[in-house]
N, C-alpha and C. Protein backbone atom coordinates (compact mmCIF):
# COMPACT_ATOMS: atom_id res chain seq x y z
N UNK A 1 22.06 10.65 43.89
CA UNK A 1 21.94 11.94 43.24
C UNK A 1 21.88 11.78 41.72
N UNK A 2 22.95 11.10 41.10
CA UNK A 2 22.61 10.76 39.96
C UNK A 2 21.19 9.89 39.27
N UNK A 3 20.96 8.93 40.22
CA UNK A 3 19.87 8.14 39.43
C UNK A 3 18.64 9.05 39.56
N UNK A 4 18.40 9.99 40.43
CA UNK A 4 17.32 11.40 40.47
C UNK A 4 17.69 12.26 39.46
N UNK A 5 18.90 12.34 39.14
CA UNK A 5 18.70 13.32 38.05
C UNK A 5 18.54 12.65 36.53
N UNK A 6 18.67 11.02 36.54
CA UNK A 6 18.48 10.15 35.67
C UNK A 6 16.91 10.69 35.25
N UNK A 7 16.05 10.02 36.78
CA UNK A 7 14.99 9.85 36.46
C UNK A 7 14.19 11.31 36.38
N UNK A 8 14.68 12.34 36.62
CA UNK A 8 14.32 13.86 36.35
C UNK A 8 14.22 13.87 34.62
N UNK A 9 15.27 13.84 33.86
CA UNK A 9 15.63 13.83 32.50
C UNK A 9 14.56 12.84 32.05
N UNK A 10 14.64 11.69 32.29
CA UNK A 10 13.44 10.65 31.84
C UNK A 10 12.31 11.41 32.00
N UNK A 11 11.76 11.84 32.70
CA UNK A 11 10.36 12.26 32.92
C UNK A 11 10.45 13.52 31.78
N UNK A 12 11.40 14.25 31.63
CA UNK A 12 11.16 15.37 30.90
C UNK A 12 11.40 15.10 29.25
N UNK A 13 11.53 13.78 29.21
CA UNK A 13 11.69 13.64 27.76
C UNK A 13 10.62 12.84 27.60
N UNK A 14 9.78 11.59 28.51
CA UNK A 14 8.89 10.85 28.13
C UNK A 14 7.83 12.15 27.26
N UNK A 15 6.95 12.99 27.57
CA UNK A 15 6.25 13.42 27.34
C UNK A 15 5.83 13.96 25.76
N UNK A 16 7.46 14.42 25.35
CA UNK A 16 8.00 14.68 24.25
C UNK A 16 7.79 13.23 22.86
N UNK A 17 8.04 12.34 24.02
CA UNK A 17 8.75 11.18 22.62
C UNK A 17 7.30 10.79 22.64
N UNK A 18 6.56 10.91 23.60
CA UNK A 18 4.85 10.47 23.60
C UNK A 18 4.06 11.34 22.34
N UNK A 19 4.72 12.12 22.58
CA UNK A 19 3.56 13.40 21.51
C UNK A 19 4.44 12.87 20.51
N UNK A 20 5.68 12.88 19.77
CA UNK A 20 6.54 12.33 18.52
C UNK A 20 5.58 11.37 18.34
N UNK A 21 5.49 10.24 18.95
CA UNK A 21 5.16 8.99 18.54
C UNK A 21 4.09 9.02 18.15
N UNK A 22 3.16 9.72 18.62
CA UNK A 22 1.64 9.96 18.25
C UNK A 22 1.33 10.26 17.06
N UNK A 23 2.18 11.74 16.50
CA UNK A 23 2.20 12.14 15.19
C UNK A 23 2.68 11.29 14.36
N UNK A 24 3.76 10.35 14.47
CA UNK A 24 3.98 9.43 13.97
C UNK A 24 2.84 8.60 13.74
N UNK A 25 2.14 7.92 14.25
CA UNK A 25 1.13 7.38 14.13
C UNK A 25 -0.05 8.04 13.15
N UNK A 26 -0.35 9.41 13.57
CA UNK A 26 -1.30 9.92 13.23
C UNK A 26 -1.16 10.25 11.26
N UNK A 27 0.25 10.29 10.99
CA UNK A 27 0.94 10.80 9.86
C UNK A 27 0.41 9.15 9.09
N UNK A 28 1.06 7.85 10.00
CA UNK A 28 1.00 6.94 9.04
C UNK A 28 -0.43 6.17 8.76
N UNK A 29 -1.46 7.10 9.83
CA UNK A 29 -2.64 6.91 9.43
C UNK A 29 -3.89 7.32 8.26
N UNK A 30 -3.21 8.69 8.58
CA UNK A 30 -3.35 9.60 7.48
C UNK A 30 -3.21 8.84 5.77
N UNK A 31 -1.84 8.15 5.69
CA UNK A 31 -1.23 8.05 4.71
C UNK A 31 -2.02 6.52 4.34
N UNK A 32 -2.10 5.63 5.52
CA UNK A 32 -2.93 4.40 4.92
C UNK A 32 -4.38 5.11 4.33
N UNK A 33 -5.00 6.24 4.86
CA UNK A 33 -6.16 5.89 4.23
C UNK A 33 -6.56 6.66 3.08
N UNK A 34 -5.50 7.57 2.48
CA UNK A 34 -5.62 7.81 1.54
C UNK A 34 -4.74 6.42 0.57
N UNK A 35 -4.01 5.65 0.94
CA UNK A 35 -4.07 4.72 -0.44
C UNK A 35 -4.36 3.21 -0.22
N UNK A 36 -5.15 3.28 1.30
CA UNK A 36 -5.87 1.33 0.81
C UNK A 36 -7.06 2.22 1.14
N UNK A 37 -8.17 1.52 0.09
CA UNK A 37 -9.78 1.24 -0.25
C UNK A 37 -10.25 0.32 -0.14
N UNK A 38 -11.40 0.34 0.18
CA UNK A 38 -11.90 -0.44 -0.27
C UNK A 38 -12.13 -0.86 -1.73
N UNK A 39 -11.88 -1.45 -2.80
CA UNK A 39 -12.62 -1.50 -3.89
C UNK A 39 -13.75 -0.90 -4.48
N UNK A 40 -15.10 -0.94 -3.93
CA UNK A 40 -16.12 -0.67 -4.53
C UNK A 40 -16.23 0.68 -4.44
N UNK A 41 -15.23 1.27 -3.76
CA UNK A 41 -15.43 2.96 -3.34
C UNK A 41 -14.22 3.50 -4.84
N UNK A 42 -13.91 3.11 -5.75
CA UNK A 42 -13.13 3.50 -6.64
C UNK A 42 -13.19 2.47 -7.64
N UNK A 43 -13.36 3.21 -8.86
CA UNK A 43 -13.72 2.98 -10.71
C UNK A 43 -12.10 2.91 -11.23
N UNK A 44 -11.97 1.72 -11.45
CA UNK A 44 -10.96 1.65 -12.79
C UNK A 44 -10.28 2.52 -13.22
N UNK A 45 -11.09 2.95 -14.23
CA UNK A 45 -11.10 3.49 -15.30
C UNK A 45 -10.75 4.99 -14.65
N UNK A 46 -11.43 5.74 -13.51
CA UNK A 46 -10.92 6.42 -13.64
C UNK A 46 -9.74 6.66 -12.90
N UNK A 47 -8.31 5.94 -12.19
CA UNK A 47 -7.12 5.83 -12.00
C UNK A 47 -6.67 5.71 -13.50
N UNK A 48 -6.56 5.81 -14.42
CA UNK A 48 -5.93 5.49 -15.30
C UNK A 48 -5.13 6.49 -15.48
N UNK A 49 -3.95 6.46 -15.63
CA UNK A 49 -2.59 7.57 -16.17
C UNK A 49 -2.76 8.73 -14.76
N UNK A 50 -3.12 8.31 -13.74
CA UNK A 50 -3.00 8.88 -12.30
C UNK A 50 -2.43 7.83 -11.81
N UNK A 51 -2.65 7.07 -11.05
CA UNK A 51 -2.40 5.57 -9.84
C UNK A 51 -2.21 4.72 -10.85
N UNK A 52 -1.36 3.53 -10.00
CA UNK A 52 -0.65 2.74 -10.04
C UNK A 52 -2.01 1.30 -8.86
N UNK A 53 -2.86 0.91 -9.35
CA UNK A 53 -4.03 -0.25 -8.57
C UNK A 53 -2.87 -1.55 -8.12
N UNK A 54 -3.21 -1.57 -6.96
CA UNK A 54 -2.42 -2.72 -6.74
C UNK A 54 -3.71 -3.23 -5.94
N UNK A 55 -4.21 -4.70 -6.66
CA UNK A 55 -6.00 -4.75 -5.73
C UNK A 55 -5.50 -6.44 -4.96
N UNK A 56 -5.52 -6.18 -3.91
CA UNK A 56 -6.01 -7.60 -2.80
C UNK A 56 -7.08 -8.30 -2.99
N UNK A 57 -7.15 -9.19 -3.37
CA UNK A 57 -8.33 -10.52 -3.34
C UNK A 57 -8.68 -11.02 -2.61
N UNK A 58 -9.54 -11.89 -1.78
CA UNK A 58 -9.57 -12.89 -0.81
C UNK A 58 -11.13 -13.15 -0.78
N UNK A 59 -11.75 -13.98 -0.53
CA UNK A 59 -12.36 -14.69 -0.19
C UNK A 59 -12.77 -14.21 1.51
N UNK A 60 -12.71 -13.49 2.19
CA UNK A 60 -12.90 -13.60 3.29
C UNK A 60 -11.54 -12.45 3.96
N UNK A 61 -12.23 -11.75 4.83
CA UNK A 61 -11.02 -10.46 5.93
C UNK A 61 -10.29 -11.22 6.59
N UNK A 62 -10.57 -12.54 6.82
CA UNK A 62 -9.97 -13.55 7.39
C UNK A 62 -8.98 -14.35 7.45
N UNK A 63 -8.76 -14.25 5.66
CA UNK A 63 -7.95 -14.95 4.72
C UNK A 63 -6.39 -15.10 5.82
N UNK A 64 -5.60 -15.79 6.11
CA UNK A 64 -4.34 -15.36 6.45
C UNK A 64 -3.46 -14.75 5.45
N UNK A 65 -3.77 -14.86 4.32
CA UNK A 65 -2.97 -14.75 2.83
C UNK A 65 -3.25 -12.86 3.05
N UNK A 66 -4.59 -12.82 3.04
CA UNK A 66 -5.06 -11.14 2.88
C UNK A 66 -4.39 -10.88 4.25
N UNK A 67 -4.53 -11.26 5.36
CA UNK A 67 -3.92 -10.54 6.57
C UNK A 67 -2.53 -10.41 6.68
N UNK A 68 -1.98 -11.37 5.80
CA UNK A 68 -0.13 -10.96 5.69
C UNK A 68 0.11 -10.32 4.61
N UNK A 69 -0.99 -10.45 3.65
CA UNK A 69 -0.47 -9.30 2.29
C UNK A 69 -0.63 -7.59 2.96
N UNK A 70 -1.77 -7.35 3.61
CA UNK A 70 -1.99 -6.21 4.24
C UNK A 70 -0.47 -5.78 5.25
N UNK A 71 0.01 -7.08 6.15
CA UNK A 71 0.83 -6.40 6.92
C UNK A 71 2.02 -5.77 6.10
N UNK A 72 2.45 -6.89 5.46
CA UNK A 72 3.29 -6.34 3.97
C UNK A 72 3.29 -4.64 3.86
N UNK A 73 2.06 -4.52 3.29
CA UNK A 73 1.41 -3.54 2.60
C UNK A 73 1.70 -2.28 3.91
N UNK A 74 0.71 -2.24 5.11
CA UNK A 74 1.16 -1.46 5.77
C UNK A 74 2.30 -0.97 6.63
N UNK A 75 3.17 -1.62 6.20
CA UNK A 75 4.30 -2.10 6.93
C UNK A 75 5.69 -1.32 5.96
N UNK A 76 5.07 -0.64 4.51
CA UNK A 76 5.57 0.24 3.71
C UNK A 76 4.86 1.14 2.79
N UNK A 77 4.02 1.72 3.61
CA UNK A 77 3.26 2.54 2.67
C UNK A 77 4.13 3.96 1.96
N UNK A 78 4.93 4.34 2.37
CA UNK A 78 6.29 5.25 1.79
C UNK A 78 6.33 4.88 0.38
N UNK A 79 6.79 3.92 0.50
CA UNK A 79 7.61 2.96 -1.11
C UNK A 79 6.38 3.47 -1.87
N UNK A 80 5.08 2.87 -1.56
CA UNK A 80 3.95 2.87 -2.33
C UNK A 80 3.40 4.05 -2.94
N UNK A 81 3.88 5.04 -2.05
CA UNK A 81 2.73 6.58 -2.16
C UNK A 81 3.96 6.83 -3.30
N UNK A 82 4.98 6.61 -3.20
CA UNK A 82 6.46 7.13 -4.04
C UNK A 82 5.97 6.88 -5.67
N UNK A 83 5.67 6.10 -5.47
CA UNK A 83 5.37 5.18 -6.89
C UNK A 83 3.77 5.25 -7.16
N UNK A 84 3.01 5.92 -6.65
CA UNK A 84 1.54 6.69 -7.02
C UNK A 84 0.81 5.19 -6.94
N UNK A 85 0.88 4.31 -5.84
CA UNK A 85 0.17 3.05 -5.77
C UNK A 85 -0.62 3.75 -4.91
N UNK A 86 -2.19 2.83 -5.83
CA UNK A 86 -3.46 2.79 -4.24
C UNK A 86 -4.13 1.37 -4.74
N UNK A 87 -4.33 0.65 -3.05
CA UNK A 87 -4.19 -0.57 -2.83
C UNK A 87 -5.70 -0.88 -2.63
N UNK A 88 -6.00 -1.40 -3.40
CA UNK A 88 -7.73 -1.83 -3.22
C UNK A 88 -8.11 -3.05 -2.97
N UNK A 89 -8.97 -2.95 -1.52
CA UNK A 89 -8.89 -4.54 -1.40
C UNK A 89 -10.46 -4.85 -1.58
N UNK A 90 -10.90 -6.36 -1.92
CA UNK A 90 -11.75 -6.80 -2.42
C UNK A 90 -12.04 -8.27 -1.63
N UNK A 91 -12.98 -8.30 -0.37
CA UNK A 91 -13.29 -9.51 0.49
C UNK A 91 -14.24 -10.00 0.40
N UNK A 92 -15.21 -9.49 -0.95
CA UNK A 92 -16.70 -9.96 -1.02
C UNK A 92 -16.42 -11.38 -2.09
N UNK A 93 -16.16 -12.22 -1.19
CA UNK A 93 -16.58 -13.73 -2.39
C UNK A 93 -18.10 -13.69 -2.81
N UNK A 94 -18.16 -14.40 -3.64
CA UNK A 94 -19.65 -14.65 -3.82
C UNK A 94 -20.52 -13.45 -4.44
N UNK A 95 -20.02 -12.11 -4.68
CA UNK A 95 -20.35 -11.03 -5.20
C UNK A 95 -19.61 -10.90 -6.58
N UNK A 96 -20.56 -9.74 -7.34
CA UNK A 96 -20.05 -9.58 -8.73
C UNK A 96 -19.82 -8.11 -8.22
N UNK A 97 -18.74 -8.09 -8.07
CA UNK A 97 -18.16 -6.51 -7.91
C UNK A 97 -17.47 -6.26 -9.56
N UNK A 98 -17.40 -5.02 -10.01
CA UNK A 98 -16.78 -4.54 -10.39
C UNK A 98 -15.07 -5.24 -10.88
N UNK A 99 -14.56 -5.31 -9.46
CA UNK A 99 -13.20 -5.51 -9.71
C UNK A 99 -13.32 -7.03 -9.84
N UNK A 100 -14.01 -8.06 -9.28
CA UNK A 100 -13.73 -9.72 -9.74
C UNK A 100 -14.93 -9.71 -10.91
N UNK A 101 -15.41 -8.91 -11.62
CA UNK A 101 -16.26 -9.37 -12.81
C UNK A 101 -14.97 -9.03 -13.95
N UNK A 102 -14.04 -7.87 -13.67
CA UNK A 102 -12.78 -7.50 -14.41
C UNK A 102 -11.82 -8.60 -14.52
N UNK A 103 -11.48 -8.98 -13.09
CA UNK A 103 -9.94 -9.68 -12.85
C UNK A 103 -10.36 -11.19 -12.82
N UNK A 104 -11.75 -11.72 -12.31
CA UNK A 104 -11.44 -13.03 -12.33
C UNK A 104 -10.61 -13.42 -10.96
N UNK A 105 -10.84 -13.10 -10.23
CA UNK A 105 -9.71 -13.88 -8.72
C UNK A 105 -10.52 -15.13 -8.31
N UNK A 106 -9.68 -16.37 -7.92
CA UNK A 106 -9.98 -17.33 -7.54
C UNK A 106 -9.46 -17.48 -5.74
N UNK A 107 -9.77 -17.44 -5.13
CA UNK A 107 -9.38 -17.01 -3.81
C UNK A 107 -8.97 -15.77 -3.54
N UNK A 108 -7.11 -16.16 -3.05
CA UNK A 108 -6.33 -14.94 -2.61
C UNK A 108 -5.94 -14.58 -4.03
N UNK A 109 -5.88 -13.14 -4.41
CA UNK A 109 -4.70 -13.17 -5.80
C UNK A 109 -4.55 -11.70 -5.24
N UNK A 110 -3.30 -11.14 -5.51
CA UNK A 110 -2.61 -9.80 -5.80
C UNK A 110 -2.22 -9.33 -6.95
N UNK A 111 -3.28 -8.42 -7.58
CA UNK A 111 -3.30 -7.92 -9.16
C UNK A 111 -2.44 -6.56 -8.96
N UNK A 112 -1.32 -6.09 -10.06
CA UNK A 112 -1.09 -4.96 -10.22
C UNK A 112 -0.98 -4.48 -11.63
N UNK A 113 -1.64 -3.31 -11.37
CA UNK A 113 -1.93 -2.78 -13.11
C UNK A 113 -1.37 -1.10 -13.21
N UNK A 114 -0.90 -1.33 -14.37
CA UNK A 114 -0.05 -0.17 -14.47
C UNK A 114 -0.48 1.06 -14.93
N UNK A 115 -0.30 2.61 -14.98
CA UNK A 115 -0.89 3.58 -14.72
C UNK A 115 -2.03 3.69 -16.02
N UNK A 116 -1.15 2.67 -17.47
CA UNK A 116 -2.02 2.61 -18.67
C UNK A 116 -3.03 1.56 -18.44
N UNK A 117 -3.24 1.12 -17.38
CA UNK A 117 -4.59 0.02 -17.70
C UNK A 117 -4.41 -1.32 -17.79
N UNK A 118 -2.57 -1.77 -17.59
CA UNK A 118 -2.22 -2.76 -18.34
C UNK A 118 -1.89 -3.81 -17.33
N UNK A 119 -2.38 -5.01 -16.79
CA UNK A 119 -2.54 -6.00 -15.73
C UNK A 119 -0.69 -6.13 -16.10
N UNK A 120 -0.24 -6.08 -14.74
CA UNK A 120 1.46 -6.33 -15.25
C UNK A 120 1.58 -7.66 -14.26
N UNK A 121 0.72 -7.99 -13.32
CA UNK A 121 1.26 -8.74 -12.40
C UNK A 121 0.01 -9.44 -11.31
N UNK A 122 -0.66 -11.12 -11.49
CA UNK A 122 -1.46 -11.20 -10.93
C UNK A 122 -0.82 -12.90 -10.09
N UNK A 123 -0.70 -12.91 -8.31
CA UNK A 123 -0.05 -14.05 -7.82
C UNK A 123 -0.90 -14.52 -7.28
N UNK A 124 -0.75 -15.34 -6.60
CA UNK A 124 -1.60 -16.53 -5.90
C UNK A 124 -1.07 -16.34 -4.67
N UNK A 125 -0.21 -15.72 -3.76
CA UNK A 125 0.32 -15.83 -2.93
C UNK A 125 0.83 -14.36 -2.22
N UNK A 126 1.15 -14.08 -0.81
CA UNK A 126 1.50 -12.21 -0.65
C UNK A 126 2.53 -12.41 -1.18
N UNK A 127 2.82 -11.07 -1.52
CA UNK A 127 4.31 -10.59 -2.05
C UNK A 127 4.63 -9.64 -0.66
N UNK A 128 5.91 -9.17 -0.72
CA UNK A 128 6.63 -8.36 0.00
C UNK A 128 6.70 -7.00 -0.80
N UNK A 129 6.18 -6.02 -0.13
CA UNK A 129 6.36 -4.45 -0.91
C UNK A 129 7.91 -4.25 -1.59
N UNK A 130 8.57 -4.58 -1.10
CA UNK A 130 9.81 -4.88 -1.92
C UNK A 130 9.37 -5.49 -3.46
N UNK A 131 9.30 -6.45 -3.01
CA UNK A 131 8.42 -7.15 -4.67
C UNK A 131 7.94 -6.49 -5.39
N UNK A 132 7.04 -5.79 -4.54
CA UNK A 132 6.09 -5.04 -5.37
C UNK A 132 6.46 -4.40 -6.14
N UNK A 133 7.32 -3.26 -5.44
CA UNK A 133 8.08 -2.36 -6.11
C UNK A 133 9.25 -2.45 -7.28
N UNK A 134 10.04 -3.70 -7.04
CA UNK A 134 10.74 -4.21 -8.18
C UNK A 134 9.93 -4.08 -9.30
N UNK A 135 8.73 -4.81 -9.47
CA UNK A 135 8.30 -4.68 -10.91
C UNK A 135 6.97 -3.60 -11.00
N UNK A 136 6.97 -2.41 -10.62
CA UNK A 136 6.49 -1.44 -10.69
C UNK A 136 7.95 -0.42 -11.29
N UNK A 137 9.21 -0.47 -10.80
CA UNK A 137 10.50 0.20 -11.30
C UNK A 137 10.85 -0.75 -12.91
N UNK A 138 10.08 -1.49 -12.72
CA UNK A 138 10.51 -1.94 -13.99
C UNK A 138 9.79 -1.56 -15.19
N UNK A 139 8.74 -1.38 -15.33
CA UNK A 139 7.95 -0.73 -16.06
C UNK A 139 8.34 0.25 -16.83
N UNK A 140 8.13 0.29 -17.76
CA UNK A 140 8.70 1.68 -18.77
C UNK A 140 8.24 3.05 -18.15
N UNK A 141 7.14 3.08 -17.88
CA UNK A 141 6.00 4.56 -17.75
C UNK A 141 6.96 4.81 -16.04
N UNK A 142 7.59 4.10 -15.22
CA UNK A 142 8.06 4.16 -13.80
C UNK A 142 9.61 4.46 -14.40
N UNK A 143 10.24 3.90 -15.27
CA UNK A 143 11.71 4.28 -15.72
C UNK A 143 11.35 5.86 -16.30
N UNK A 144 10.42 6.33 -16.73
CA UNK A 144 10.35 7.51 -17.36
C UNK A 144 10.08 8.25 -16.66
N UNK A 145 9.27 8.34 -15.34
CA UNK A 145 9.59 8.87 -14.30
C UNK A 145 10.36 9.18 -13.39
N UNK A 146 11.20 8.09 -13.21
CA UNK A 146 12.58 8.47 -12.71
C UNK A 146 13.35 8.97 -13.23
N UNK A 147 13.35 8.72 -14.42
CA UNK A 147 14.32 9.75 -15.58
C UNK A 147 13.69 11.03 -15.26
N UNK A 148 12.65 11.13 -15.66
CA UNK A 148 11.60 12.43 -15.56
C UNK A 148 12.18 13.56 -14.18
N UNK A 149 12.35 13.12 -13.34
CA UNK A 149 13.11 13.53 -11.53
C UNK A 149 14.26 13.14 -11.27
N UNK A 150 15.29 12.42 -12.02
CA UNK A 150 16.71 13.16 -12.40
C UNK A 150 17.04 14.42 -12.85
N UNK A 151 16.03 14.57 -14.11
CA UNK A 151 16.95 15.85 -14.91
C UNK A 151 16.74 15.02 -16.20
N UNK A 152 17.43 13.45 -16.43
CA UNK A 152 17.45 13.16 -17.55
C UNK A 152 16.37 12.91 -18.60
N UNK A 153 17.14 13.09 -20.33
CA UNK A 153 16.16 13.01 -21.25
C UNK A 153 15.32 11.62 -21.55
């Protein structure tokens, strides 16, 4: 009697946590594609004193470097949207795009440039969105924002 009314309750909640999970999904889909790009679909210049560019390099979609910087990446897109980051990635080797005629990447590199234009951070290796975010809070124009949504002067 009990394990029927176990499996009664189960059935009446699967359906529920099915549709949750979905929106869940659908929310964090939503949210990747408004902040990873492609590169060539967005100008510099005009993110400036809006977004926070954090651009992926690689040589290839293949890269393992680009496929663990991405999991990184999607794996906290919250942190990112918080801090007005959009993540542009760039897999055309052998092309003069825009963003490697700017940055110069030699393989994998992870560039981040700050809302003034100003390259704060370019590695050879993934970082962890944690990382990321450390020196994005470090930034003056990101301390003045948080001041800015305290209250304080």
């Amino acid at each position: 009697m009990r394990l029927a009314l176990v499996f009664a309750m189960i059935s009446l909640a699967l359906p529920s946590f099915a549709a949750a999970q979905e929106a869940v999904e659908t929310e964090e889909t939503a949210l990747a594609q408004q902040i990873v790009m492609p590169g060539d679909t967005v100008e510099l210049d005009s993110l400036v004193w809006e977004k926070r560019p954090v651009i992926v390099f690689a040589d290839s979609p293949n890269d393992p470097r680009f496929i663990q910087q991405m999991e990184f990446i999607n794996a906290r897109l919250d942190a990112l949207a918080e801090r007005d980051v959009i993540v542009l990635t760039d897999t055309a080797r052998g092309e003069d795009t825009a963003l490697r005629l700017k940055l110069r990447p030699r393989g994998f590199m992870l560039t981040m440039i700050g809302k003034d234009g100003t390259v704060y951070l370019r590695k050879p290796l993934p970082w962890d969105v944690r990382e990321i975010t450390r020196v994005i809070d470090k930034t003056p124009m990101r301390q003045q924002e948080m001041r800015d949504r305290r209250g304080d002067s």
